[in-house]
PDB file of N, CA and C in Angstrom:
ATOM      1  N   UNK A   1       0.857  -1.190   0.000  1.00  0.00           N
ATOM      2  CA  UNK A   1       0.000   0.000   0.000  1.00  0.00           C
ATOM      3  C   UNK A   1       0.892   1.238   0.000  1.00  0.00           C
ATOM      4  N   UNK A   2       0.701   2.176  -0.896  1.00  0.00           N
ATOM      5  CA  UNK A   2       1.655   3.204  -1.124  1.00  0.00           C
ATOM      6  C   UNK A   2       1.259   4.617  -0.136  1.00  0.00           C
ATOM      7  N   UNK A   3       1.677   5.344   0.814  1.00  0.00           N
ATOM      8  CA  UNK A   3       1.510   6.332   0.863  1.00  0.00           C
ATOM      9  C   UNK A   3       0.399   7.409   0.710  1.00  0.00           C
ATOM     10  N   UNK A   4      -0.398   7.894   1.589  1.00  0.00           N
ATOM     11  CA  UNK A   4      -1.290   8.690   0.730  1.00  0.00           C
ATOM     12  C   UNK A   4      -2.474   7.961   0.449  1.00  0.00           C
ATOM     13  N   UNK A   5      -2.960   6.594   0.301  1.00  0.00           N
ATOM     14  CA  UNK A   5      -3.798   5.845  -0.262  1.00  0.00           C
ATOM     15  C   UNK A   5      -4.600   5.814   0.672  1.00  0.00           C
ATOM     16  N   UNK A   6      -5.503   6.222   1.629  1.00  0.00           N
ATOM     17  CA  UNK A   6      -6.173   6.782   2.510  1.00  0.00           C
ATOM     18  C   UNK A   6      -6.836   8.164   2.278  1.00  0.00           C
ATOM     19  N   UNK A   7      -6.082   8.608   2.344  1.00  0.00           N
ATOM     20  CA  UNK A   7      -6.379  10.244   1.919  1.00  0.00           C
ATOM     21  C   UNK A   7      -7.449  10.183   0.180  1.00  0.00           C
ATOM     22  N   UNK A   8      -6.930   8.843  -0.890  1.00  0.00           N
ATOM     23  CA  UNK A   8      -7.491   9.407  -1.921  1.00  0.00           C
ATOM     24  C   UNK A   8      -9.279   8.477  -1.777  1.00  0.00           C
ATOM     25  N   UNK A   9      -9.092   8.057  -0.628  1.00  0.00           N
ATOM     26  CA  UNK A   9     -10.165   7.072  -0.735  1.00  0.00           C
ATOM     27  C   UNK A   9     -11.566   8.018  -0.174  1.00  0.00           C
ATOM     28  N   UNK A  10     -11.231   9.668   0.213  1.00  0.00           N
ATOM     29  CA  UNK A  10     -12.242  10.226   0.718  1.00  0.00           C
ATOM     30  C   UNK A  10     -12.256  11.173  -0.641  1.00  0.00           C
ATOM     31  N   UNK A  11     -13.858  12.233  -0.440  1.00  0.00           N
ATOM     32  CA  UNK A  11     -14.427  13.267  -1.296  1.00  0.00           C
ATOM     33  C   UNK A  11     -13.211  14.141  -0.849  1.00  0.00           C
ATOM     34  N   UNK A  12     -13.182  15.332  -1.776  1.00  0.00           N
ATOM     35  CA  UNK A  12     -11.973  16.150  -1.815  1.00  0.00           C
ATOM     36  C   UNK A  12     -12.470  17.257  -0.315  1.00  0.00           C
ATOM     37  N   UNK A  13     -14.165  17.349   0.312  1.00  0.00           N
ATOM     38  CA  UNK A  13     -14.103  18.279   1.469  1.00  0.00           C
ATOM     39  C   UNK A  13     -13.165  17.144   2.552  1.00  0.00           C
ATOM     40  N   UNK A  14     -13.209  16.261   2.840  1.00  0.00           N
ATOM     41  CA  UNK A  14     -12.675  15.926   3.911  1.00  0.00           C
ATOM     42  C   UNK A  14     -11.258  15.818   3.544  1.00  0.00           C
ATOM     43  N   UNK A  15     -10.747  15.288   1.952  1.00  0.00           N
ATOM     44  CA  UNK A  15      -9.210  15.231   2.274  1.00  0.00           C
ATOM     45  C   UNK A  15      -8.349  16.260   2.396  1.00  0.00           C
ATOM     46  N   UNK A  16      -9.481  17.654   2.164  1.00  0.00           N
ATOM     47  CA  UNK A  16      -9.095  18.694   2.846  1.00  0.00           C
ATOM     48  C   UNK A  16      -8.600  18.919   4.213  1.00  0.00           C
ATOM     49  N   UNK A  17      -9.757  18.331   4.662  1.00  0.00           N
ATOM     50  CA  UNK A  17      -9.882  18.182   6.353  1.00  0.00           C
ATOM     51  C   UNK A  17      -8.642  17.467   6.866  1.00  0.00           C
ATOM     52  N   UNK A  18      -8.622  16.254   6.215  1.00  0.00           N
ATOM     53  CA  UNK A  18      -7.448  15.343   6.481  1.00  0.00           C
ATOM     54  C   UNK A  18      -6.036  15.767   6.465  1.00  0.00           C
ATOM     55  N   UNK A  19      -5.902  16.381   5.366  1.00  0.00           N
ATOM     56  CA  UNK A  19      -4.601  17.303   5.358  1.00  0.00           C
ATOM     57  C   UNK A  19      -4.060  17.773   6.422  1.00  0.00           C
ATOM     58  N   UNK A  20      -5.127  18.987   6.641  1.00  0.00           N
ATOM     59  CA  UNK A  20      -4.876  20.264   8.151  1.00  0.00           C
ATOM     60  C   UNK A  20      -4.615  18.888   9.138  1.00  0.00           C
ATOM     61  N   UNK A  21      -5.367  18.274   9.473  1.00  0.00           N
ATOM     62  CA  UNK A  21      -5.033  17.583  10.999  1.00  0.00           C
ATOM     63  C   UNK A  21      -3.670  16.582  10.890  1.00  0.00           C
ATOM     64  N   UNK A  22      -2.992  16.337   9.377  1.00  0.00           N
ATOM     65  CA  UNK A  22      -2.083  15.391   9.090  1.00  0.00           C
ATOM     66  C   UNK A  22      -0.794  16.428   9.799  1.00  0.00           C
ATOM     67  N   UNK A  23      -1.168  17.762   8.912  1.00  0.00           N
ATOM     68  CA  UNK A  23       0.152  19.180   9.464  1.00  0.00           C
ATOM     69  C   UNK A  23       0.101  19.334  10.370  1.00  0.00           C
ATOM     70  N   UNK A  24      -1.277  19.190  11.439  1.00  0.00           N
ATOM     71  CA  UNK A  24      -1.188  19.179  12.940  1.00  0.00           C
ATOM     72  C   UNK A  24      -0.470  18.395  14.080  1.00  0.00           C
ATOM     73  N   UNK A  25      -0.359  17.165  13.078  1.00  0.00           N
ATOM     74  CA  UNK A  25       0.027  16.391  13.974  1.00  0.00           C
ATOM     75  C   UNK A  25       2.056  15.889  13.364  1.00  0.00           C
ATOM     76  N   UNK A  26       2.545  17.141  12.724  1.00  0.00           N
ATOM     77  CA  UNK A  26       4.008  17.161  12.591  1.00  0.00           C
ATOM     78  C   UNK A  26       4.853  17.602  13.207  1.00  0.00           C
ATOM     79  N   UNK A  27       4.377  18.680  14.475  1.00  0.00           N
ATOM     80  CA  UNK A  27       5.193  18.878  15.174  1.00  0.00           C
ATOM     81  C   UNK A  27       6.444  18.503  15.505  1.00  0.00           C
ATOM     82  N   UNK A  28       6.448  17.052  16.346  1.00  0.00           N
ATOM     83  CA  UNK A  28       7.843  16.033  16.448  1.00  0.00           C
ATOM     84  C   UNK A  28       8.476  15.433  15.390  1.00  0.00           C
ATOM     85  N   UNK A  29       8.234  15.790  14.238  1.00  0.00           N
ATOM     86  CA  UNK A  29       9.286  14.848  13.204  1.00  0.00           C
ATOM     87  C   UNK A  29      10.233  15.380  13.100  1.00  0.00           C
ATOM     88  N   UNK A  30      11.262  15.369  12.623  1.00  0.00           N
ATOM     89  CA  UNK A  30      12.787  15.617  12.299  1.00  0.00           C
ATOM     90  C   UNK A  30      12.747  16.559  10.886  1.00  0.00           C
ATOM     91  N   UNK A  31      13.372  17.395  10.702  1.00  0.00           N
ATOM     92  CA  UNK A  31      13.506  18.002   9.348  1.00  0.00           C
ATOM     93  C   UNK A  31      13.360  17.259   8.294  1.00  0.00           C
ATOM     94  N   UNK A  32      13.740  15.988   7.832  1.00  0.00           N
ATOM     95  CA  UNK A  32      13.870  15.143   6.640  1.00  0.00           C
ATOM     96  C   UNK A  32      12.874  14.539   6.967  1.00  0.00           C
ATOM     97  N   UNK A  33      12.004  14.132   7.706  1.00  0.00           N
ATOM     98  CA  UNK A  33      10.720  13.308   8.132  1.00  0.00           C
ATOM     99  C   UNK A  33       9.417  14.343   8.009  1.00  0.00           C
ATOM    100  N   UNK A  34      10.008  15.200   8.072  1.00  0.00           N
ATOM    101  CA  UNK A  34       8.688  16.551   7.473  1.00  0.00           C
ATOM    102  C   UNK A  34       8.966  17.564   5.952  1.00  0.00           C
ATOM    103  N   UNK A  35      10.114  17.350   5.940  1.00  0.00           N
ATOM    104  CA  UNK A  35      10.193  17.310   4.099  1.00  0.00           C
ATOM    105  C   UNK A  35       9.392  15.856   3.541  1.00  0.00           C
ATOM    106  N   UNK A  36       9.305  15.222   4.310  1.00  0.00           N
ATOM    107  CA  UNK A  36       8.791  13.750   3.516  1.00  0.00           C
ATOM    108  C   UNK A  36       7.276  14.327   3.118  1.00  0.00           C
ATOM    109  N   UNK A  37       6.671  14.223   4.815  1.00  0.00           N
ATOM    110  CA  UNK A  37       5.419  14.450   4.976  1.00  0.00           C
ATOM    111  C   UNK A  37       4.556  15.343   4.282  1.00  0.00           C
ATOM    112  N   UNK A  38       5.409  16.859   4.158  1.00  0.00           N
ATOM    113  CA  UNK A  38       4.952  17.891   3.406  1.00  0.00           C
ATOM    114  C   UNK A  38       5.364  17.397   1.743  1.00  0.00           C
ATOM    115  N   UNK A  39       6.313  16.288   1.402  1.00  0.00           N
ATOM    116  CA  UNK A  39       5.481  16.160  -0.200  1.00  0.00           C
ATOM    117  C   UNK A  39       4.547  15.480  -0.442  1.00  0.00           C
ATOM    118  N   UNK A  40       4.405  14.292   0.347  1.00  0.00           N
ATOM    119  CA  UNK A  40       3.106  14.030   0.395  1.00  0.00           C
ATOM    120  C   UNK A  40       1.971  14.734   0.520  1.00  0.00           C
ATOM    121  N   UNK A  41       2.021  15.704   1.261  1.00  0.00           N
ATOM    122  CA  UNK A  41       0.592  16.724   0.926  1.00  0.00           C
ATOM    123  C   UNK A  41       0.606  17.171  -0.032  1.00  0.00           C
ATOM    124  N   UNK A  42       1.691  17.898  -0.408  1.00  0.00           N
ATOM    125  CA  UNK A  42       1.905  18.634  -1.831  1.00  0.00           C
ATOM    126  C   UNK A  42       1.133  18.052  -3.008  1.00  0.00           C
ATOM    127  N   UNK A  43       1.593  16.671  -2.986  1.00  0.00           N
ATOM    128  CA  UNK A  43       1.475  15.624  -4.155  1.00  0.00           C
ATOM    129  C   UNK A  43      -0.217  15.374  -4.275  1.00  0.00           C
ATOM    130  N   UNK A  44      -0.659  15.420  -3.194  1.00  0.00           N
ATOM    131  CA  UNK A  44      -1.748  15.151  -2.667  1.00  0.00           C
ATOM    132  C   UNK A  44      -2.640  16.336  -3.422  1.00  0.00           C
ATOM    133  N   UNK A  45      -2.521  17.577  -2.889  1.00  0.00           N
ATOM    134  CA  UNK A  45      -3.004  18.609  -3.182  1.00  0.00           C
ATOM    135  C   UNK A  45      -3.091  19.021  -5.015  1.00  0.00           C
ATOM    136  N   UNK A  46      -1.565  18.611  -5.100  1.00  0.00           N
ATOM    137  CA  UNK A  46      -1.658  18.682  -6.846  1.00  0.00           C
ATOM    138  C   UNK A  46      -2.670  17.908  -7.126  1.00  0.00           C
ATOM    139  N   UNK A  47      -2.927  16.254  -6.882  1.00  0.00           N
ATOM    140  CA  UNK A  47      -3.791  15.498  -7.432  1.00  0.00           C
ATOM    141  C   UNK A  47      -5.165  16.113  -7.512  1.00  0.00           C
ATOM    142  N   UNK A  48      -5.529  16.520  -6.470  1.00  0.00           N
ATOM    143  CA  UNK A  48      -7.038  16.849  -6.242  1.00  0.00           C
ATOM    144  C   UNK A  48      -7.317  18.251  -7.387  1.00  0.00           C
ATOM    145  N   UNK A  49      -6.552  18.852  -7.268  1.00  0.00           N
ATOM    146  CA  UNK A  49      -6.212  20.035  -8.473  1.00  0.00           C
ATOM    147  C   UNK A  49      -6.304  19.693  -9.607  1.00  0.00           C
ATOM    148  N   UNK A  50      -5.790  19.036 -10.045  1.00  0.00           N
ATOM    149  CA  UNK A  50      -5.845  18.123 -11.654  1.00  0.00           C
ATOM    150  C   UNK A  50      -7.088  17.601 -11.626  1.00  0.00           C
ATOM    151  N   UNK A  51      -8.147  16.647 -11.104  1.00  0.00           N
ATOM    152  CA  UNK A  51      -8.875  16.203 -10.822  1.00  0.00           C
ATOM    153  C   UNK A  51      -9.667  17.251 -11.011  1.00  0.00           C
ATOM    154  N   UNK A  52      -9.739  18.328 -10.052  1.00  0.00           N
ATOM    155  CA  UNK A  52     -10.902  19.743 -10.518  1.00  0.00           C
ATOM    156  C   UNK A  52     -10.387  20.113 -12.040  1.00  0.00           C
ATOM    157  N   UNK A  53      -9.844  20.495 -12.576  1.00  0.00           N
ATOM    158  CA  UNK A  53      -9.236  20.887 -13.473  1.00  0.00           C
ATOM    159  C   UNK A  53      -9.665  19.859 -14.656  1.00  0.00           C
ATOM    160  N   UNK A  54      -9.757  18.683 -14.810  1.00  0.00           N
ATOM    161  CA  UNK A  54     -10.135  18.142 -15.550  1.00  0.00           C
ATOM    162  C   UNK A  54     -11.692  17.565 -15.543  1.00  0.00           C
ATOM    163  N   UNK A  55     -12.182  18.077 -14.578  1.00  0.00           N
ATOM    164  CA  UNK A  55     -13.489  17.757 -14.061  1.00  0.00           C
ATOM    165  C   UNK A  55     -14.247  19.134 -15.311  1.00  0.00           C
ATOM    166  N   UNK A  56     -13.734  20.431 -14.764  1.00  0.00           N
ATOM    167  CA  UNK A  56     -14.037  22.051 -15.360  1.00  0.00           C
ATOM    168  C   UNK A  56     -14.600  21.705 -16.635  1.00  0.00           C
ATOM    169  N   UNK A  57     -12.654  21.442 -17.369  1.00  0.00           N
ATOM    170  CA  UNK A  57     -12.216  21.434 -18.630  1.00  0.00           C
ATOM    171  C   UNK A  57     -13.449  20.268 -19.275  1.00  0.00           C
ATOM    172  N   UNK A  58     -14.001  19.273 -19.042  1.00  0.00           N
ATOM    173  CA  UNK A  58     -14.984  18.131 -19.106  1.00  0.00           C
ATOM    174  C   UNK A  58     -16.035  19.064 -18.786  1.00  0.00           C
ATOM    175  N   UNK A  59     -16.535  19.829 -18.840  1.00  0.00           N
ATOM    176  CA  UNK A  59     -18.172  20.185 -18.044  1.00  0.00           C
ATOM    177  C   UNK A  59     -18.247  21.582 -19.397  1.00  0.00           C
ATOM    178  N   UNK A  60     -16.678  22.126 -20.320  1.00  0.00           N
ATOM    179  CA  UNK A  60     -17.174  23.217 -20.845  1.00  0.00           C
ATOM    180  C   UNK A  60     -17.826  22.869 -22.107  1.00  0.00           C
TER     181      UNK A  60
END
């Protein structure tokens, strides 16, 4: 199971939600353990973006 594969299994309001409380709870990681974490959101965030974006681009 890769990473992230949780997060894509919800509607985009909660993996919103999911996000904020994922950054909440980074406090204690180590610099290189929260560069990790924060590309995973990143990556995350792009996806859902593309996803609207091709949802738009499909609806004109």
């Amino acid at each position: 199971m890769r990473r992230g594969s949780l997060l894509l299994e919800r509607p985009d309001s909660q993996l919103l939600e999911r996000l904020g409380s994922q950054l909440q709870a980074l406090p204690g990681l180590q610099p290189a353990e929260l560069r990790a974490e924060m590309f995973v959101v990143a990556r995350e965030i792009a996806r859902v973006n593309l996803v609207q974006t091709r949802v738009r681009l499909g609806r004109q």
